[in-house]
PDB file of N, CA and C in Angstrom:
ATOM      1  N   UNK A   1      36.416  -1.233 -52.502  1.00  0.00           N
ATOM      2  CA  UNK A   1      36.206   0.194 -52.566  1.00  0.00           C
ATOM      3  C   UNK A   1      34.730   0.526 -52.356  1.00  0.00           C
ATOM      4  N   UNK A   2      33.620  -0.001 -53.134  1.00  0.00           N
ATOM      5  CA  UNK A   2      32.652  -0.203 -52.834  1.00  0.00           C
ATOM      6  C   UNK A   2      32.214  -0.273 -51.130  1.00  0.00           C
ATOM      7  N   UNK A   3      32.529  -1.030 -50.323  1.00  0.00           N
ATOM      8  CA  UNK A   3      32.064  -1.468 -48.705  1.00  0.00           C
ATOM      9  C   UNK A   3      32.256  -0.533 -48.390  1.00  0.00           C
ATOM     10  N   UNK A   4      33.775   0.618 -48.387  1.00  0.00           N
ATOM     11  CA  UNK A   4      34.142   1.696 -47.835  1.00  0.00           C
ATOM     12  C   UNK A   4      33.270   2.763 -48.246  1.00  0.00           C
ATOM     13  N   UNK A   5      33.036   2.937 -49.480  1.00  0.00           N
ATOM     14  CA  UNK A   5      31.787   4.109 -49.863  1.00  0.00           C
ATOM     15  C   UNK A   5      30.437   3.453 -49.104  1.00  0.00           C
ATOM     16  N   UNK A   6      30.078   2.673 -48.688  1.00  0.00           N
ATOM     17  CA  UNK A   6      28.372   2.249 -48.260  1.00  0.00           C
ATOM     18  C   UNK A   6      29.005   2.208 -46.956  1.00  0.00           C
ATOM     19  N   UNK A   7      30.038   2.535 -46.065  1.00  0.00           N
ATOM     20  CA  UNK A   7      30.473   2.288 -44.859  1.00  0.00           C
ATOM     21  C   UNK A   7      30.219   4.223 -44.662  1.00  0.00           C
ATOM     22  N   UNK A   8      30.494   4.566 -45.471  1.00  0.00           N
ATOM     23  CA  UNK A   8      31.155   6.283 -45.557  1.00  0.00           C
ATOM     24  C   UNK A   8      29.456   6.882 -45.784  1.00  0.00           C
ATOM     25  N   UNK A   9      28.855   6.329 -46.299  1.00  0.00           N
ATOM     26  CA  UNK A   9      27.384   6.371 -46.397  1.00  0.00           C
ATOM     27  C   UNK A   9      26.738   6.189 -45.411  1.00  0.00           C
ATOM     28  N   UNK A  10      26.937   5.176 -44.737  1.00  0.00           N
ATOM     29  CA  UNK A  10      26.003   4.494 -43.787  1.00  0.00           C
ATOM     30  C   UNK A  10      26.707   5.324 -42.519  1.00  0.00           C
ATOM     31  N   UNK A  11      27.706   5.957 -42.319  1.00  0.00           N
ATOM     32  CA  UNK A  11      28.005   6.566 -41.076  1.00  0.00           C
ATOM     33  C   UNK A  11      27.627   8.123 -41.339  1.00  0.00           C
ATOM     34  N   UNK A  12      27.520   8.891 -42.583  1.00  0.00           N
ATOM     35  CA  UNK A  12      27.099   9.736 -42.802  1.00  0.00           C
ATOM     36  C   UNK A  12      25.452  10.075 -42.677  1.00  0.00           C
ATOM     37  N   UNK A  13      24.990   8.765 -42.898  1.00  0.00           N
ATOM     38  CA  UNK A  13      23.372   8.738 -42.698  1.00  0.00           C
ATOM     39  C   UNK A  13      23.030   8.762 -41.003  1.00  0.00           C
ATOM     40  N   UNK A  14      23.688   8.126 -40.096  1.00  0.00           N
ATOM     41  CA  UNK A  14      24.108   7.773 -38.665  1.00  0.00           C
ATOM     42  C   UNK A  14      23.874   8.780 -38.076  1.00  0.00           C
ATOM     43  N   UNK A  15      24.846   9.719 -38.496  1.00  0.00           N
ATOM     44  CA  UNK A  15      25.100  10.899 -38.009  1.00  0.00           C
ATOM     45  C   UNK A  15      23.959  11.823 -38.244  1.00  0.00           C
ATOM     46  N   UNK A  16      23.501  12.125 -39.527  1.00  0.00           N
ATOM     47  CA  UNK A  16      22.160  12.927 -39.429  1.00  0.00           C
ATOM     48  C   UNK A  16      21.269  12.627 -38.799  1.00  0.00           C
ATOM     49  N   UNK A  17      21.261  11.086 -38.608  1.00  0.00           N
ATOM     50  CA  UNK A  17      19.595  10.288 -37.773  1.00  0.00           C
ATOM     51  C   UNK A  17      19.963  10.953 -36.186  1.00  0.00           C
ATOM     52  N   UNK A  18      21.318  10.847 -35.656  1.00  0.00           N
ATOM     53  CA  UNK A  18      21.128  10.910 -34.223  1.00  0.00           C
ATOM     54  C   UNK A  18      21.048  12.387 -34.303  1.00  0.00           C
ATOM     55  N   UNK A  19      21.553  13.330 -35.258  1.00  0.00           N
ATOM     56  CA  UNK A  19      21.419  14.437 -34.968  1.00  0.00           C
ATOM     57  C   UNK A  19      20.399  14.787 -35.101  1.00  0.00           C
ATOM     58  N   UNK A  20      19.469  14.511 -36.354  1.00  0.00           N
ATOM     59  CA  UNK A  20      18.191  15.166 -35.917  1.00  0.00           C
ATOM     60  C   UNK A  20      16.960  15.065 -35.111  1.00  0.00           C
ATOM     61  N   UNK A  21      17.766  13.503 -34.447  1.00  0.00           N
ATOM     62  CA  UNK A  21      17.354  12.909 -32.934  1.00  0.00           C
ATOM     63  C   UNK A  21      17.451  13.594 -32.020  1.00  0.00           C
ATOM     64  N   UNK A  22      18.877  13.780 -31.805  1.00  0.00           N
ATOM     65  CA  UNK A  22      18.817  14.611 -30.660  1.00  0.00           C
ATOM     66  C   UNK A  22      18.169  16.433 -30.691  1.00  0.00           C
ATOM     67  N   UNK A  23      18.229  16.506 -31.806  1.00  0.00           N
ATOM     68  CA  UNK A  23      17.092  18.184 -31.696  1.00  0.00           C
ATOM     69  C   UNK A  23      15.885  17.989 -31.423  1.00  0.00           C
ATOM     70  N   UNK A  24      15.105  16.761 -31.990  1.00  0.00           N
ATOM     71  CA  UNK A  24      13.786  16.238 -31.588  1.00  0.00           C
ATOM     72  C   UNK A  24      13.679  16.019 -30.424  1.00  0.00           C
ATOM     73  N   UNK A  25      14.680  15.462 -29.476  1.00  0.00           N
ATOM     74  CA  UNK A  25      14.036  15.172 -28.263  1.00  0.00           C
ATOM     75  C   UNK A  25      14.853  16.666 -27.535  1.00  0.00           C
ATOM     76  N   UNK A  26      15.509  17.196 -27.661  1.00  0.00           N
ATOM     77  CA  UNK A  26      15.855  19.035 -26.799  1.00  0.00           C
ATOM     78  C   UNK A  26      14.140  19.633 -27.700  1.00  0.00           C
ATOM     79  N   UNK A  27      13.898  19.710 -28.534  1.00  0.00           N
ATOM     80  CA  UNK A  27      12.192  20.545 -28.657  1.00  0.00           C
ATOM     81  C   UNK A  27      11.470  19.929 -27.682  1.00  0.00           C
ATOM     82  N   UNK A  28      11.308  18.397 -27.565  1.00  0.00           N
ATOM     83  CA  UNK A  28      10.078  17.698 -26.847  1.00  0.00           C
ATOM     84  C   UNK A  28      10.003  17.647 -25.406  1.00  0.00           C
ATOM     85  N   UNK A  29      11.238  18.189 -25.015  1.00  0.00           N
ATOM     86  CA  UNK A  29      11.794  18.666 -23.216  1.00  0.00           C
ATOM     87  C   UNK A  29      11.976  20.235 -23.264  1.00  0.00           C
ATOM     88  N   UNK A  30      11.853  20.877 -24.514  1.00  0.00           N
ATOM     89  CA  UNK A  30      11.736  22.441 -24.234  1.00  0.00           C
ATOM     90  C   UNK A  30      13.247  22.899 -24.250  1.00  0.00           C
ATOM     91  N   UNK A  31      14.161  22.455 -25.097  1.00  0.00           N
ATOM     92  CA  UNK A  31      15.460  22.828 -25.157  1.00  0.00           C
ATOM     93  C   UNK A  31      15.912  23.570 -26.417  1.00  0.00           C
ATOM     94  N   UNK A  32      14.762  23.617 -27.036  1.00  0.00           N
ATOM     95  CA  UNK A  32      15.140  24.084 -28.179  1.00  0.00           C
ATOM     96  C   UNK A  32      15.382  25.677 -28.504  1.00  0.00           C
ATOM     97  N   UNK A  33      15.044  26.175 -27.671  1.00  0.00           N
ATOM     98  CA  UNK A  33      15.572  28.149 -27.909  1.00  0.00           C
ATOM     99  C   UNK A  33      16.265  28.549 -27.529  1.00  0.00           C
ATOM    100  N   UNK A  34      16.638  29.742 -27.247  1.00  0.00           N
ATOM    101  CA  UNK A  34      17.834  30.708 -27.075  1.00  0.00           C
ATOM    102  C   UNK A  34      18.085  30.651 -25.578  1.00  0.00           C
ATOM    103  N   UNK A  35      17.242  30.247 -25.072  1.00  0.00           N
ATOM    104  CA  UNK A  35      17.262  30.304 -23.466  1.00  0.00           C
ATOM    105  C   UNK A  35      17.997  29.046 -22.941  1.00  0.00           C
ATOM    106  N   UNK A  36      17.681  28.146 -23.860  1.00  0.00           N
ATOM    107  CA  UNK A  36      18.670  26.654 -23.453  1.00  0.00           C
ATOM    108  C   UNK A  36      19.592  26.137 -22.419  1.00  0.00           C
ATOM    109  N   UNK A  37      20.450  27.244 -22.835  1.00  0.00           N
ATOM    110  CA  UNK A  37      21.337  27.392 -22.457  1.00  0.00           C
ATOM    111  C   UNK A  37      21.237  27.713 -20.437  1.00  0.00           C
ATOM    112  N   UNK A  38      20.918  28.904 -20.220  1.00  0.00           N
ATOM    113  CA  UNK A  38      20.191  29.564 -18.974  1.00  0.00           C
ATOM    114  C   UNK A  38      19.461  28.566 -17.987  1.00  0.00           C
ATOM    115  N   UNK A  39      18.643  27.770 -18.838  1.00  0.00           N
ATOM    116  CA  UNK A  39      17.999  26.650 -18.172  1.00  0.00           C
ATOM    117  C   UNK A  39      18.543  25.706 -17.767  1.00  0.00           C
ATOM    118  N   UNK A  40      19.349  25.287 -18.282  1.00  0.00           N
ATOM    119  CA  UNK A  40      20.520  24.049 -18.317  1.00  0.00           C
ATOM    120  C   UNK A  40      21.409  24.363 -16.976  1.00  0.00           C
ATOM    121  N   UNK A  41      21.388  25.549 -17.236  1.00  0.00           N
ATOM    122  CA  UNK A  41      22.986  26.171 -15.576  1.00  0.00           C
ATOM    123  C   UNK A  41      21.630  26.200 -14.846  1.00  0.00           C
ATOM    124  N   UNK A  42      20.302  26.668 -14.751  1.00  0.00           N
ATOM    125  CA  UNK A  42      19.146  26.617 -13.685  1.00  0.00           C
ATOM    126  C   UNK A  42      19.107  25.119 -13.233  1.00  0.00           C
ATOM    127  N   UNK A  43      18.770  24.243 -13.702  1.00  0.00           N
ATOM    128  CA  UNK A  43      18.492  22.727 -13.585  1.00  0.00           C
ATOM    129  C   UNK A  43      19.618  22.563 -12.891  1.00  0.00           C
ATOM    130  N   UNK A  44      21.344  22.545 -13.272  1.00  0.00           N
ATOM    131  CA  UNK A  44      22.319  22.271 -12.972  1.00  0.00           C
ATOM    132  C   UNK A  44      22.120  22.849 -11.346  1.00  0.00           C
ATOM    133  N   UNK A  45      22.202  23.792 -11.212  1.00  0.00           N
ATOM    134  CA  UNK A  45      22.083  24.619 -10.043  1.00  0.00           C
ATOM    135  C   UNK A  45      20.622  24.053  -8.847  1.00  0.00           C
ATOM    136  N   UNK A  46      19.884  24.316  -9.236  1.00  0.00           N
ATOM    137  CA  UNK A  46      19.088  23.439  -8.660  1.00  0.00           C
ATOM    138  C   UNK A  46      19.220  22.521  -8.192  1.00  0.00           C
ATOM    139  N   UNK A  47      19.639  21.423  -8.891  1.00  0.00           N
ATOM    140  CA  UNK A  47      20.058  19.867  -9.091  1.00  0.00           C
ATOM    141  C   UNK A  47      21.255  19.473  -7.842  1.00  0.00           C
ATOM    142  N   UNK A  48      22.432  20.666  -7.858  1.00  0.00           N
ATOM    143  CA  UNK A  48      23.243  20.949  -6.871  1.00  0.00           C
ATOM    144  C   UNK A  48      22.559  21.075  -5.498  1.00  0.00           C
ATOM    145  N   UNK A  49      22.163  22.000  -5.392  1.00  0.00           N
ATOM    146  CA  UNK A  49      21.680  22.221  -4.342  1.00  0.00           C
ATOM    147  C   UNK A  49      20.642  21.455  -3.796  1.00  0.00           C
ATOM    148  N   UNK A  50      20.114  20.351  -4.698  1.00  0.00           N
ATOM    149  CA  UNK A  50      18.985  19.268  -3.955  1.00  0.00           C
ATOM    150  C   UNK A  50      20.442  18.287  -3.178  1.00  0.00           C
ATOM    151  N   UNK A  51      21.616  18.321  -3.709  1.00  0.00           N
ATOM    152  CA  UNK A  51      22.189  16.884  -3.305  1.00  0.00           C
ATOM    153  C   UNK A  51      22.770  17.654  -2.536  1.00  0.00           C
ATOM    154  N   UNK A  52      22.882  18.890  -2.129  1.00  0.00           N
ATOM    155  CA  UNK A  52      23.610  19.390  -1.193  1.00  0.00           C
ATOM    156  C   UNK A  52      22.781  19.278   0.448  1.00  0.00           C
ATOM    157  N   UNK A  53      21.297  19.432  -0.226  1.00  0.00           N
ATOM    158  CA  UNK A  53      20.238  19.394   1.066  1.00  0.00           C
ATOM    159  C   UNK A  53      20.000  18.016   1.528  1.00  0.00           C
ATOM    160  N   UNK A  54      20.187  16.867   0.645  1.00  0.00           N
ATOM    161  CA  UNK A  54      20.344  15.305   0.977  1.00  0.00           C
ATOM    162  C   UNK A  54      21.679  15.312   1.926  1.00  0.00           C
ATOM    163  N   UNK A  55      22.695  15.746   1.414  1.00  0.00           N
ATOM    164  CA  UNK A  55      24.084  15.431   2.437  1.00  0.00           C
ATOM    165  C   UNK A  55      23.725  16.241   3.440  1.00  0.00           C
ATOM    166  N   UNK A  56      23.007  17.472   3.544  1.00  0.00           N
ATOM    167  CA  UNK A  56      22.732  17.519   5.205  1.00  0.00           C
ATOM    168  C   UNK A  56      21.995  17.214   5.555  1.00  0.00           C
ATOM    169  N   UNK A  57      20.796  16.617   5.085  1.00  0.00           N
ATOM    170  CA  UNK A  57      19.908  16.339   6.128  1.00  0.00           C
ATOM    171  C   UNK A  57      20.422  14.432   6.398  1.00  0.00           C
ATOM    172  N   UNK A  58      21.083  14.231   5.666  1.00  0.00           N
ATOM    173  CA  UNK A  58      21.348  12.640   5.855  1.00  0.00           C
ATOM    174  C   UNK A  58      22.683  12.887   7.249  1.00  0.00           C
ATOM    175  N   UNK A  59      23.504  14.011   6.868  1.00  0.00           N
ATOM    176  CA  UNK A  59      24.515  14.528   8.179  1.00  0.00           C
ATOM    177  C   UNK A  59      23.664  14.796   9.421  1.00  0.00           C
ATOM    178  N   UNK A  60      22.488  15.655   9.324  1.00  0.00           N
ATOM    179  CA  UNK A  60      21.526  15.782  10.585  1.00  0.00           C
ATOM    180  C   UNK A  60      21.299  14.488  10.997  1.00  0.00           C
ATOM    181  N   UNK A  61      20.923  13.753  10.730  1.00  0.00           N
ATOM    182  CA  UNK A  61      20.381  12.515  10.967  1.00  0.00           C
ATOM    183  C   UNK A  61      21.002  11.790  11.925  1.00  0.00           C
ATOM    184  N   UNK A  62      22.085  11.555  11.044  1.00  0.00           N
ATOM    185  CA  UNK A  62      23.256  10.512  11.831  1.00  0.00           C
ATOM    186  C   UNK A  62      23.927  11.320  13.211  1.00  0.00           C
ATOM    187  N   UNK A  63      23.636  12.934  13.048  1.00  0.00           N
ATOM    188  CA  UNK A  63      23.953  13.592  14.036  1.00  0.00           C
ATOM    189  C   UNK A  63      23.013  13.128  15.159  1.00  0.00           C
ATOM    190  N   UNK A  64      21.919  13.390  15.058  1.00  0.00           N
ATOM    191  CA  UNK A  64      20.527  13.107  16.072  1.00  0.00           C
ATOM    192  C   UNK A  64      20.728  11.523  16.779  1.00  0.00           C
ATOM    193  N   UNK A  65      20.731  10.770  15.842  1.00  0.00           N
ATOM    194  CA  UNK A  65      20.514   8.834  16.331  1.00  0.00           C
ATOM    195  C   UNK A  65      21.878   9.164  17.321  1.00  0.00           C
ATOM    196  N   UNK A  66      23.499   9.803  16.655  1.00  0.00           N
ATOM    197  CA  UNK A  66      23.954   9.620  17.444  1.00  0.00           C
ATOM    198  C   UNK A  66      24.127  10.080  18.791  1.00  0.00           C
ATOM    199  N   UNK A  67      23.393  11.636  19.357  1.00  0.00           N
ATOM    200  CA  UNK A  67      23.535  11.630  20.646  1.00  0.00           C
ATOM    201  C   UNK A  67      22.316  11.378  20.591  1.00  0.00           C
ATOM    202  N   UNK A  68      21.322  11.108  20.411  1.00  0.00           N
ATOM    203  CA  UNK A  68      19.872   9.942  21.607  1.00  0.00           C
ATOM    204  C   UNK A  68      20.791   8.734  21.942  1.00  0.00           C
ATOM    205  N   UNK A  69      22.057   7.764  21.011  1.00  0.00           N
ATOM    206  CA  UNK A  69      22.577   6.698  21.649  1.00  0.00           C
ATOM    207  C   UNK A  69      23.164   7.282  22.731  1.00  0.00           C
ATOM    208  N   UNK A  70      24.095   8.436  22.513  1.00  0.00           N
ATOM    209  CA  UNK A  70      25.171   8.226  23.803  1.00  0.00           C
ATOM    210  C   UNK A  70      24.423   9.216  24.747  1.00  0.00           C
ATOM    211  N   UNK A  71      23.229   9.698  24.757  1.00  0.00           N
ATOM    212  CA  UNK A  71      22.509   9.853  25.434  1.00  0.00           C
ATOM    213  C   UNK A  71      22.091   8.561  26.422  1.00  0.00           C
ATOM    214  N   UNK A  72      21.398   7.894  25.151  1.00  0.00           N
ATOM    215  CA  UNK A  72      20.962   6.759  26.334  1.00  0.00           C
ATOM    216  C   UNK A  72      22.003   6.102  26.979  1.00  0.00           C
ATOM    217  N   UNK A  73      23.337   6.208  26.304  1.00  0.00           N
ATOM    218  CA  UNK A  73      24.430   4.918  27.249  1.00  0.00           C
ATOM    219  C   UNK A  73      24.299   5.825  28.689  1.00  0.00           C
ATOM    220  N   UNK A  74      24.556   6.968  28.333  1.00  0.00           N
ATOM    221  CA  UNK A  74      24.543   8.005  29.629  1.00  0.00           C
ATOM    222  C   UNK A  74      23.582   7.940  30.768  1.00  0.00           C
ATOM    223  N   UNK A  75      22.666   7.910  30.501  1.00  0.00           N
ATOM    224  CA  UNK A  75      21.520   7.652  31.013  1.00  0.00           C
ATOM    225  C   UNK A  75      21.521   6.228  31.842  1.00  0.00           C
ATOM    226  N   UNK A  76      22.115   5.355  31.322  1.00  0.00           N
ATOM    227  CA  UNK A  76      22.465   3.925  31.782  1.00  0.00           C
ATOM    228  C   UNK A  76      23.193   3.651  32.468  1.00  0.00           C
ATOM    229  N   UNK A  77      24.229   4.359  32.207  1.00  0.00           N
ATOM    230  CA  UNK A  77      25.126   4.466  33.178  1.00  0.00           C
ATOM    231  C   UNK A  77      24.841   5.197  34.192  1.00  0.00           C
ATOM    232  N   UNK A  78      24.053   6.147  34.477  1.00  0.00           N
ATOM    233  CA  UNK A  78      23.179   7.447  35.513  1.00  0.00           C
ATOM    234  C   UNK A  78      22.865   6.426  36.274  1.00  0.00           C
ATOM    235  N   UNK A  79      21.803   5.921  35.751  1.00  0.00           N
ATOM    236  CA  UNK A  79      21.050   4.614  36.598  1.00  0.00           C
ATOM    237  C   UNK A  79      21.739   3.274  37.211  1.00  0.00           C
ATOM    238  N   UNK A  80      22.352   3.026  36.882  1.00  0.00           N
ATOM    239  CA  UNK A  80      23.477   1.831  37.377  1.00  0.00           C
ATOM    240  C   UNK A  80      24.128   2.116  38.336  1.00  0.00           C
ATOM    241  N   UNK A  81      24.879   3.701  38.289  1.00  0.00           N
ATOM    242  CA  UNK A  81      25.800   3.678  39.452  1.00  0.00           C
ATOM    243  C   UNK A  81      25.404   4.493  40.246  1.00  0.00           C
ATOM    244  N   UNK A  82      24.127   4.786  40.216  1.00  0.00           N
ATOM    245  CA  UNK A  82      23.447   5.720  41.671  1.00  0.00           C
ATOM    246  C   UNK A  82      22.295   4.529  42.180  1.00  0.00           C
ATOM    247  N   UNK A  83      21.806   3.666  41.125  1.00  0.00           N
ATOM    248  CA  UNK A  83      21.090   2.290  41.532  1.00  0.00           C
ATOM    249  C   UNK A  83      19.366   2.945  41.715  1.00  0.00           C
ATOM    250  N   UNK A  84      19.220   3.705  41.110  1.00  0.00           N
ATOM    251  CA  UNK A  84      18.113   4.625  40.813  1.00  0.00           C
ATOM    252  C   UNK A  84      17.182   3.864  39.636  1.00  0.00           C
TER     253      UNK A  84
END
């Protein structure tokens, strides 16, 4: 009976440490006011829209390499069968 009360203790103590952990580190990143909230959907939003500008410019990309290739096959083929 004893282990279960120092078990019931020791998870009750747990719980206050991470909680007043985790308020310590939302103050030390600026999470701690009424605005919290607002900032959190800003970041989120933001955050979106950076990985949205990576998938296109990584889509541009692969767009570009691929017609300079079939550009150049084109081009190769231009030259081959006019012998230019």
């Amino acid at each position: 009976m004893e282990q279960e009360c120092d078990r019931s203790t020791n998870r009750s103590d747990d719980r206050k440490s991470s909680g007043s952990g985790a308020i310590k580190a939302l103050h030390d990143i600026g999470l701690s006011d009424e605005d919290a909230n607002a900032d959190l959907r800003e970041f989120r939003s933001v955050l979106d829209a950076w990985r949205m500008t990576k998938r296109t410019a990584g889509r541009a990309i692969v767009q570009t390499l691929t017609y300079l290739f079939l550009g150049a096959l084109l081009a190769g083929s231009y030259i081959k069968i006019t012998g230019k």
